[in-house]
Protein backbone atom coordinates (compact mmCIF):
# COMPACT_ATOMS: atom_id res chain seq x y z
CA UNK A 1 80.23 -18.10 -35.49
CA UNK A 2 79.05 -16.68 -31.66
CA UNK A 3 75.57 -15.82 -31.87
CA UNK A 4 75.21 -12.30 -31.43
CA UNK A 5 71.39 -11.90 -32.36
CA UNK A 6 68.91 -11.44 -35.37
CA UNK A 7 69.94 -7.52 -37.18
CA UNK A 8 67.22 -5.90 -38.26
CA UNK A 9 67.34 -6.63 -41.70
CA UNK A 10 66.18 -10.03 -40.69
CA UNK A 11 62.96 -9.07 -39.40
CA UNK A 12 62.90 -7.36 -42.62
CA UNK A 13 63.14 -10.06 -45.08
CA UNK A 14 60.54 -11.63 -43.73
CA UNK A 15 58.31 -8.38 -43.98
CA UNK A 16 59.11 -8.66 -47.47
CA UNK A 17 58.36 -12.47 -47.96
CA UNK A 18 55.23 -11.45 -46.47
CA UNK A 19 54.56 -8.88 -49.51
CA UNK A 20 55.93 -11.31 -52.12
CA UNK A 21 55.91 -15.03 -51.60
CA UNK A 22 57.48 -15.80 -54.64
CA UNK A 23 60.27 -18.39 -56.02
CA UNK A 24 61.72 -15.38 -58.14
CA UNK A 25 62.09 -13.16 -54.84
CA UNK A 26 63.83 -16.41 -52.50
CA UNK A 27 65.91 -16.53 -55.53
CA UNK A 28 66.84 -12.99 -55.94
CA UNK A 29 67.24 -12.80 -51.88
CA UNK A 30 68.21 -16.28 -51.11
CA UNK A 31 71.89 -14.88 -49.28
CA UNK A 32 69.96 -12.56 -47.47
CA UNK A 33 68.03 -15.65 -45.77
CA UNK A 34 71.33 -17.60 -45.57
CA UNK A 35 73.27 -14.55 -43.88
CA UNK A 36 70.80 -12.78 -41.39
CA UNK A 37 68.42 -15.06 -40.38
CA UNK A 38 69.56 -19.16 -40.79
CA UNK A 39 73.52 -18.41 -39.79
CA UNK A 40 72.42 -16.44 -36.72
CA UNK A 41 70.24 -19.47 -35.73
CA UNK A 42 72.45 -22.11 -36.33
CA UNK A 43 75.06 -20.86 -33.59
CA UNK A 44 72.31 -20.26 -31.66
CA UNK A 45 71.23 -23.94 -31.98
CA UNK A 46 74.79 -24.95 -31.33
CA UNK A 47 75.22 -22.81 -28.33
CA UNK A 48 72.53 -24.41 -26.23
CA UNK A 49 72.67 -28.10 -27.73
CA UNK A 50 74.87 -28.33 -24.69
CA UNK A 51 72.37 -27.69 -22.13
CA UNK A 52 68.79 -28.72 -24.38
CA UNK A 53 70.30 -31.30 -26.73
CA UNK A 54 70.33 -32.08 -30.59
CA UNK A 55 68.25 -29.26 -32.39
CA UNK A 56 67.52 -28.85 -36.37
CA UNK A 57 66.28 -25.74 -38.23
CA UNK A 58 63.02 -26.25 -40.17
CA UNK A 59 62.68 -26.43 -44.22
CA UNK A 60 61.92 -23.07 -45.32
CA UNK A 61 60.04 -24.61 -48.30
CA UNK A 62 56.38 -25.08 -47.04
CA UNK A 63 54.63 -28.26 -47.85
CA UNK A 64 51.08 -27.25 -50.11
CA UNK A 65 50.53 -30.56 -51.25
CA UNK A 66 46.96 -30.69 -49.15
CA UNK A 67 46.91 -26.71 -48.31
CA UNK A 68 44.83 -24.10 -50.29
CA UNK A 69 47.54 -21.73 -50.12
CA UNK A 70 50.32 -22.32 -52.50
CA UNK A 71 52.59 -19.96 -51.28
CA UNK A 72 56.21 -21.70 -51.48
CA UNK A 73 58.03 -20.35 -48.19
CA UNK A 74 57.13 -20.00 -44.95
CA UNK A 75 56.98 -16.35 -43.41
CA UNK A 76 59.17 -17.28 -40.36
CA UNK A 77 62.19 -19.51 -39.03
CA UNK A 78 61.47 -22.39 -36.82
CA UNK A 79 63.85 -24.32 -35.40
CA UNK A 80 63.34 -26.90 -33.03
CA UNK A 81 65.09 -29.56 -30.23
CA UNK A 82 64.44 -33.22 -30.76
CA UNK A 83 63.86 -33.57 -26.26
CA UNK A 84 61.35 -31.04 -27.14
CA UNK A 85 61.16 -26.89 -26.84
CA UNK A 86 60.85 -24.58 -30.06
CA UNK A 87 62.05 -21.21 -31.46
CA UNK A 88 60.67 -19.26 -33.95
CA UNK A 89 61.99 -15.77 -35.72
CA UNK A 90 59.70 -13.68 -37.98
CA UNK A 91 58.05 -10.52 -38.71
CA UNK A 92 56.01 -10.32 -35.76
CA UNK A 93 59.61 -10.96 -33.19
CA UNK A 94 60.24 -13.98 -31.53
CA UNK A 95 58.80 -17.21 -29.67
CA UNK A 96 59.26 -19.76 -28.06
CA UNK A 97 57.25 -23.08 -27.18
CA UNK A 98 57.34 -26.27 -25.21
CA UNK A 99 55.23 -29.28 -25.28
CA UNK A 100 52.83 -31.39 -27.15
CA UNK A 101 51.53 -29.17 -30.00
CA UNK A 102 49.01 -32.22 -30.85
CA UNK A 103 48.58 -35.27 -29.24
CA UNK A 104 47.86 -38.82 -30.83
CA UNK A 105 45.32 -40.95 -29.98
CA UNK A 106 47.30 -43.23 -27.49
CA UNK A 107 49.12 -39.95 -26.17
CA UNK A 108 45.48 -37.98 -25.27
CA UNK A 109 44.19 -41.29 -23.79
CA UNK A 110 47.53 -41.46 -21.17
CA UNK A 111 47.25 -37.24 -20.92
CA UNK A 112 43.65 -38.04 -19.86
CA UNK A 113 43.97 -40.20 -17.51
CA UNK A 114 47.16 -38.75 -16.05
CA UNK A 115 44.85 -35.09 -15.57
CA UNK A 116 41.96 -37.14 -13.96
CA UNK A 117 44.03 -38.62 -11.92
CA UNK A 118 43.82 -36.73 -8.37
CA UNK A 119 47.76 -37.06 -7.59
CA UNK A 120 49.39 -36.21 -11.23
CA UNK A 121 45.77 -34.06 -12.33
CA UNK A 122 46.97 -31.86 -9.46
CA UNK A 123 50.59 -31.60 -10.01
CA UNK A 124 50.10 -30.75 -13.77
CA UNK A 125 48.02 -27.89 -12.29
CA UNK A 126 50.56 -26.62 -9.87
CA UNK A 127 53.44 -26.94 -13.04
CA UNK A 128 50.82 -24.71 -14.99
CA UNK A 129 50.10 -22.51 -12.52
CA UNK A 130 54.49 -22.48 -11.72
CA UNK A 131 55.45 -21.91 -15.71
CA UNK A 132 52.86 -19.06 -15.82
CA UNK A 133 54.05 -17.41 -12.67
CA UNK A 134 57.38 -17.25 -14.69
CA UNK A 135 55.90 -15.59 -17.76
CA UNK A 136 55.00 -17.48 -20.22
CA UNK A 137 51.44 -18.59 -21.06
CA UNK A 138 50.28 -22.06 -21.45
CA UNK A 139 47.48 -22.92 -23.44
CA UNK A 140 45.45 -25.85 -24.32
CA UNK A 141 45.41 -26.93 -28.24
CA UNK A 142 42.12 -28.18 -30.27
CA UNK A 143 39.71 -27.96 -27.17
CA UNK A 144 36.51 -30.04 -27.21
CA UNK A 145 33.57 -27.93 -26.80
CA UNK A 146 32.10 -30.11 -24.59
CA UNK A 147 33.57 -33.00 -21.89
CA UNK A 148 35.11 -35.73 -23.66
CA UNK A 149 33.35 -39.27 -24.48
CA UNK A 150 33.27 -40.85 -21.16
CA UNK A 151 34.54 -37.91 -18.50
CA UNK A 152 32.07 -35.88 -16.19
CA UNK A 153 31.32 -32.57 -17.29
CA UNK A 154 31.83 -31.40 -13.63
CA UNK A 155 35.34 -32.86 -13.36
CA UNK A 156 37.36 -30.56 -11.01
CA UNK A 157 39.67 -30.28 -14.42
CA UNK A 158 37.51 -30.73 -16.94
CA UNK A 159 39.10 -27.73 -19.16
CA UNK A 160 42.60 -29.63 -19.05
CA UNK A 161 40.60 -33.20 -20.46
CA UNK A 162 38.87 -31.26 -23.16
CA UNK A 163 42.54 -30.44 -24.70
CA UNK A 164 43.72 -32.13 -27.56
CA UNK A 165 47.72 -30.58 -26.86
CA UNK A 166 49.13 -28.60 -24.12
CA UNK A 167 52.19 -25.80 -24.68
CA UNK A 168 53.83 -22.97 -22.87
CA UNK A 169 54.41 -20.19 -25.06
CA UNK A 170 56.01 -16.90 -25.57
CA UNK A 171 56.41 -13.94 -27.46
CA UNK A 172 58.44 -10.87 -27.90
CA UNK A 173 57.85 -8.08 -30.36
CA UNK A 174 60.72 -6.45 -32.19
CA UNK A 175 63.54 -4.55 -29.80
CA UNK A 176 66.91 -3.79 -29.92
CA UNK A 177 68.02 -6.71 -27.88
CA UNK A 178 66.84 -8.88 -30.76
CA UNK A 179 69.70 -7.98 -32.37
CA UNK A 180 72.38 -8.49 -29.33
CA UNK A 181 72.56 -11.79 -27.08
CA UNK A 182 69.95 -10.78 -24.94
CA UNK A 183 68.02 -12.92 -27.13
CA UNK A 184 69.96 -16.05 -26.16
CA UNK A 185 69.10 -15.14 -22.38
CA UNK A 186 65.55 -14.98 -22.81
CA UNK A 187 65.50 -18.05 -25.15
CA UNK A 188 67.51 -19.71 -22.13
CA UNK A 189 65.30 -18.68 -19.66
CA UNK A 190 61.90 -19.49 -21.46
CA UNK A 191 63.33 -22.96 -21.99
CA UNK A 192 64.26 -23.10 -18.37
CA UNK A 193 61.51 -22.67 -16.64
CA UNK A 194 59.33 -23.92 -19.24
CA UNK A 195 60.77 -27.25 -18.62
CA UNK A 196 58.62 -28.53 -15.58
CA UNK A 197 55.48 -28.59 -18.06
CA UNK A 198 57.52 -30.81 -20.42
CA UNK A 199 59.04 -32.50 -17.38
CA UNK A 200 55.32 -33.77 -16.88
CA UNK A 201 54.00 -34.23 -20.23
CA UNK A 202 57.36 -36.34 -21.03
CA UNK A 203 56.75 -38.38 -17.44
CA UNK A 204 52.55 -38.85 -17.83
CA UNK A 205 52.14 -38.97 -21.87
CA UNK A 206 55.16 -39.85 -23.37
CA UNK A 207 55.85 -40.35 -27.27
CA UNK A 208 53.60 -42.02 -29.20
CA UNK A 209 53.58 -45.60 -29.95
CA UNK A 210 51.66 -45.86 -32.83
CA UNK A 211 52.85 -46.95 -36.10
CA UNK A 212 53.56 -43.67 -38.10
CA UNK A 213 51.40 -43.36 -41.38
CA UNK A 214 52.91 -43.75 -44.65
């Protein structure tokens, strides 16, 4: 299958997901899902693996084990490249994002230092200021409201140290290119020049090393 966009119908299913989050509707509309919105992503997946790397598509199913809301599906399509950058389809259009959504402890410790740092602090604020230029926003995650234990509350950067992630991001309401492969191009080119923030965060912070919880 060539990827040849989201159709409209799509955009609606999850308008109607929206209205009804119910196992008897994903049942009753279950091909719908498969057809219009998961098929169309999966050659989109496979058409830039080439250029981005491996990618998977998020479970639909959302996990309510610790959640108030018990709804059972998720009202949009996320799929996602394991070298980082993300994709999302629902209601609302389409995203994209790129970077570290939420750091771990021994992550914000090497971010920190990297930003304070006068060299790399002020090369991650020329990347920002580059990525932006481009189009897409970037935005700190889970800010402190204050300076972090330890750091100056003058710091030249001190609004980059009080971050707790850091992603370039953007969005696109519903047009007719989101059903043709325009959507491809601007996918391409969000990951593209997205990639000097995650360039940075891959070079300066790096995966964690923690054990993972169980």
């Amino acid at each position: 299958m060539t990827f040849q966009g989201w159709p409209v119908e799509a955009l609606e299913f999850y308008e109607h997901l929206e209205a009804d989050n119910s196992k008897t509707f994903w049942a009753e509309h279950k091909a719908v899902y498969e057809d219009v919105v998961r098929a169309p992503m999966e050659a989109l997946l496979e058409e830039l693996e080439p250029e981005f790397g491996p990618a998977k598509i998020f479970r639909p199913n959302r996990d309510v084990r610790f959640s108030a809301d018990k709804s059972p599906y998720k009202t949009h399509l996320g799929g996602f490249f394991e070298a980082g950058g993300y994709i999302q389809l629902s209601a609302d259009g389409l995203a994209c994002g790129s970077g570290m959504y939420h750091l771990a402890s021994d992550q914000l410790a090497r971010y920190r230092a990297a930003v304070a740092e006068e060299v790399t602090g002020a090369e991650l604020e020329r990347v920002i200021a580059k990525v932006r230029k481009a189009g897409p926003e970037v935005v700190g995650r889970d800010a402190l409201k204050s300076a972090p234990r330890g750091w100056a509350k003058d710091h030249p950067r001190i609004e980059l140290l009080r971050y707790k992630g850091l992603i370039a991001w953007q969005e696109w309401e519903p047009a007719e290119w989101l059903g043709t492969r325009e959507a491809k191009k601007k996918i391409t080119r969000f990951l593209t020049v997205s990639r000097p923030l995650k360039d940075w965060l891959d070079g300066h912070v790096g995966p964690s090393e923690l054990p993972e919880r169980r």
